[in-house]
Structure formats: structure tokens, C-alpha cells
N, C-alpha and C. Protein backbone atom coordinates (compact mmCIF):
# COMPACT_ATOMS: atom_id res chain seq x y z
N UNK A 1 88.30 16.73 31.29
CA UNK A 1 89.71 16.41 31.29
C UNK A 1 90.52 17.55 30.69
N UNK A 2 90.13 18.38 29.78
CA UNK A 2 90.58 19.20 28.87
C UNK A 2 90.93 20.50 29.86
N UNK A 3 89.93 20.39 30.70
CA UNK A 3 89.70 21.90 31.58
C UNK A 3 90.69 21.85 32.42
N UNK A 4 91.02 20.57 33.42
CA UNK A 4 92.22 20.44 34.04
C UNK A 4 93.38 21.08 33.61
N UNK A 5 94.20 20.36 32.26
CA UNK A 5 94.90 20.56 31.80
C UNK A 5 95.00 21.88 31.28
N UNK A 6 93.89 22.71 31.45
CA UNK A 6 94.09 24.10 30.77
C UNK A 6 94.68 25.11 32.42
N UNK A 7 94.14 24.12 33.40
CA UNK A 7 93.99 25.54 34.27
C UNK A 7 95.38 25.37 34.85
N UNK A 8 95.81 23.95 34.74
CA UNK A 8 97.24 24.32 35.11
C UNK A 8 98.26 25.01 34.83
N UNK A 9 97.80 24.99 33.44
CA UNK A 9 99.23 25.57 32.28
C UNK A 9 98.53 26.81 32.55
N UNK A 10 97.91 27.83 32.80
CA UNK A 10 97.09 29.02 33.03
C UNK A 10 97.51 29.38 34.49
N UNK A 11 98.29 28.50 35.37
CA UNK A 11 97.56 28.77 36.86
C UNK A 11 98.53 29.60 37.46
N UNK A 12 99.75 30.55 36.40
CA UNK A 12 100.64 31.51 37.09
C UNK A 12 102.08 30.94 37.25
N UNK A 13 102.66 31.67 38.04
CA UNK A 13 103.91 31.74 38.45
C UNK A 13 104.22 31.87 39.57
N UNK A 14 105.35 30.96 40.40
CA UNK A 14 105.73 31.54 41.70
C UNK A 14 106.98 31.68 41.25
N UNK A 15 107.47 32.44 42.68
CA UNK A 15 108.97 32.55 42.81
C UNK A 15 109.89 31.94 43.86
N UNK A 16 110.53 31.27 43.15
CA UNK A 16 111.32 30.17 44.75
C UNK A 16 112.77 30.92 44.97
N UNK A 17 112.74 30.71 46.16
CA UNK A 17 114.35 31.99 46.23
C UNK A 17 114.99 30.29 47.32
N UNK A 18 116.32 30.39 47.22
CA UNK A 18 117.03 29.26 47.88
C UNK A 18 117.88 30.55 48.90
N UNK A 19 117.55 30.24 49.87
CA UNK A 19 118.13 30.97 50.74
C UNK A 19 119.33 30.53 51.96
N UNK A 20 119.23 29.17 52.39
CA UNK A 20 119.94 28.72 52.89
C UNK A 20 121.09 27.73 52.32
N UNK A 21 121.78 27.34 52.72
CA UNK A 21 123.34 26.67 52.56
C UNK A 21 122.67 25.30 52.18
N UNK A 22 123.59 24.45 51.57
CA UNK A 22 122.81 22.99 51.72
C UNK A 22 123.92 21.84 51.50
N UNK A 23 125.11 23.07 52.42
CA UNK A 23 126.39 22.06 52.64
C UNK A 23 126.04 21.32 54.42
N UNK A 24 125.85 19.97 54.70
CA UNK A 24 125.48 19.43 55.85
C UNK A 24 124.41 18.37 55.34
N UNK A 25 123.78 18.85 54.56
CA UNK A 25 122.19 17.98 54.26
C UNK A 25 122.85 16.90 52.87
N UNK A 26 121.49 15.86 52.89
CA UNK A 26 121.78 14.73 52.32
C UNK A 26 121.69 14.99 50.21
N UNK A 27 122.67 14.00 50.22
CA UNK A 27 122.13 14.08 48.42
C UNK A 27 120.88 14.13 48.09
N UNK A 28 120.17 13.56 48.67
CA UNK A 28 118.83 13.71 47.83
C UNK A 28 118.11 15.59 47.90
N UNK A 29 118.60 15.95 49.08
CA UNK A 29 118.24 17.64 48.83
C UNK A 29 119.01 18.24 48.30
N UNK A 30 119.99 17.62 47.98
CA UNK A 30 121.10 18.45 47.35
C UNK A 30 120.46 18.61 45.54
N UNK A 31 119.96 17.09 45.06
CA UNK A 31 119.92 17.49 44.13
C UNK A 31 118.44 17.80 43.89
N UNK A 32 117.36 17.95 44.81
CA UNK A 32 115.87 18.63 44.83
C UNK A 32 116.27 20.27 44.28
N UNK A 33 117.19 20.43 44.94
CA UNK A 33 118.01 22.13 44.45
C UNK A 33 118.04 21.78 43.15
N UNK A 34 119.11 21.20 42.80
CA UNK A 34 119.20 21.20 41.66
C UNK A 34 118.73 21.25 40.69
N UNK A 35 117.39 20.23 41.07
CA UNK A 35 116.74 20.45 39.74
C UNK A 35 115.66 21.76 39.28
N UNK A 36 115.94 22.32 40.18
CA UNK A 36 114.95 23.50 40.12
C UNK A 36 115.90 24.59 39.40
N UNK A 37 117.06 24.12 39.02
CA UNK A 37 118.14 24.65 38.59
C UNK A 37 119.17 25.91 39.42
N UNK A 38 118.68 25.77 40.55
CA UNK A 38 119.23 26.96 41.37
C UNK A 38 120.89 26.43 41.71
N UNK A 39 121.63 27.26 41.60
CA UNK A 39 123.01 27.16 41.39
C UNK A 39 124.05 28.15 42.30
N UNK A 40 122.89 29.36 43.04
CA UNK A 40 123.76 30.49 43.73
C UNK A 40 122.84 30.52 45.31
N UNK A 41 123.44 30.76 46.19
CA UNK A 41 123.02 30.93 47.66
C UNK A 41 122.25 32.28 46.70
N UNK A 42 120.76 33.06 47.62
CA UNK A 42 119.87 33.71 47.78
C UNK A 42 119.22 34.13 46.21
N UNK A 43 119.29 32.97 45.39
CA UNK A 43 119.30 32.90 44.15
C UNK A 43 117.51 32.96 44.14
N UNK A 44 116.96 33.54 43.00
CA UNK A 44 115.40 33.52 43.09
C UNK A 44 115.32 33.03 41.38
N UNK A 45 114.19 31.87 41.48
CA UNK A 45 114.14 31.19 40.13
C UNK A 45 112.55 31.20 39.97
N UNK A 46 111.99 31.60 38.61
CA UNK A 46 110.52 31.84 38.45
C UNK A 46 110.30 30.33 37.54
N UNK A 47 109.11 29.67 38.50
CA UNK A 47 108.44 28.44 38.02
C UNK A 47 107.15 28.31 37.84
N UNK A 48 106.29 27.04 37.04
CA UNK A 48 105.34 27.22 37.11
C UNK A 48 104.38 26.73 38.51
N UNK A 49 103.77 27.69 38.79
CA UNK A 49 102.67 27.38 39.72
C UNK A 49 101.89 26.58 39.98
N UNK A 50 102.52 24.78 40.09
CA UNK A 50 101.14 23.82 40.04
C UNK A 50 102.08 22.93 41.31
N UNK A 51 100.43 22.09 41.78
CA UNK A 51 101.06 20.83 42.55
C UNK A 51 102.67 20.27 42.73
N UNK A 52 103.01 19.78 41.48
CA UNK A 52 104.04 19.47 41.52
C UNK A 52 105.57 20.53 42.20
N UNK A 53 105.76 21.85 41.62
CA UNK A 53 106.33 22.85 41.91
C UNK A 53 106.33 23.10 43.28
N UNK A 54 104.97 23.08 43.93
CA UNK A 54 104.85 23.06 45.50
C UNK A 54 105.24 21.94 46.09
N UNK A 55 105.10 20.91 45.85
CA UNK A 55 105.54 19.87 46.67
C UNK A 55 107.25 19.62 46.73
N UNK A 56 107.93 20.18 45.98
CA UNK A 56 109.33 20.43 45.91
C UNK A 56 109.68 21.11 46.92
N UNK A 57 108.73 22.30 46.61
CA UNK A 57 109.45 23.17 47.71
C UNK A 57 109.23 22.81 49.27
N UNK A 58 108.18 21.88 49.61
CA UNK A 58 107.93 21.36 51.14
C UNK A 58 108.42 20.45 50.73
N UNK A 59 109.46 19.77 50.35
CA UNK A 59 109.96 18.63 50.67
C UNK A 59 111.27 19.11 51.22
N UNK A 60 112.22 20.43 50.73
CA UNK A 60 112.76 21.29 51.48
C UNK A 60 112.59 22.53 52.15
N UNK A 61 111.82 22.76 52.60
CA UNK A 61 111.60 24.58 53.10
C UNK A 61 112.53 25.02 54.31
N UNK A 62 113.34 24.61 54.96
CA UNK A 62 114.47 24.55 55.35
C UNK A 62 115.76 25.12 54.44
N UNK A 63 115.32 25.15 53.05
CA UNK A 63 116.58 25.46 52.17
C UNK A 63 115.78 26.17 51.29
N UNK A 64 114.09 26.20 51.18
CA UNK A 64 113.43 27.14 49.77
C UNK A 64 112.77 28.03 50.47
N UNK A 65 112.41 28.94 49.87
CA UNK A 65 111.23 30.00 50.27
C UNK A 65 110.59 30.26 49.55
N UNK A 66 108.98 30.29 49.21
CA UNK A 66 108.25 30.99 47.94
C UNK A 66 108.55 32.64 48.28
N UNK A 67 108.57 33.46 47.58
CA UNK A 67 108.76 34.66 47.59
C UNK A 67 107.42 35.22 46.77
N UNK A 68 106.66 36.16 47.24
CA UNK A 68 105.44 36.40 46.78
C UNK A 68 105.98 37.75 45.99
């Protein structure tokens, strides 16, 4: 159980860049942006690299991009 929890907090960094507009689309993507704290069109925000972090970003990829 211990090892889990180590390799996540260990498992890096990505970079999410918001590249598209997300005037048209519904509140709930509006505030998926948000909480990733991105606030500027082609804005790039460094997060941690686990499950959770990814599944954000495919719940919009229409509006995120990982940036390698």
C-alpha cells in the first residue's frame, strides 16, 4: 500500500496548455478549466502526473493539450 502511494507522488509532471476558446461549451467544462486553474487562452499550467490529472484532461481535449 505504501509503494502505491510513493510512486504517485514520485511519478513527475505534465504540462497542460488550454488552447482553445471555451466560450459555446457547457458549465461543467467551463469549470473542468477552471479548476486546473487556467485563466488565459494558450495558457500552459504544470501538474502532477497521475490518473486523476489525466482523466481531466480527456474529459476535455477539445479545449486541453498535454504538451510534452
Amino acid at each position: 500500500m505504501a509503494q502505491s502511494i510513493e510512486t504517485q507522488t514520485n511519478g513527475g509532471k505534465i504540462k497542460i496548455q488550454y488552447y482553445r476558446s471555451m466560450i459555446g461549451y457547457s458549465k461543467k467544462q467551463k469549470a473542468v478549466i477552471k479548476s486546473l486553474g487556467i485563466t488565459k487562452l494558450n495558457q500552459t499550467v504544470e501538474r502532477p502526473d497521475n490518473p486523476s490529472m489525466r482523466g481531466i484532461v480527456e474529459k476535455v481535449p477539445h479545449l486541453l493539450r498535454i504538451v510534452e
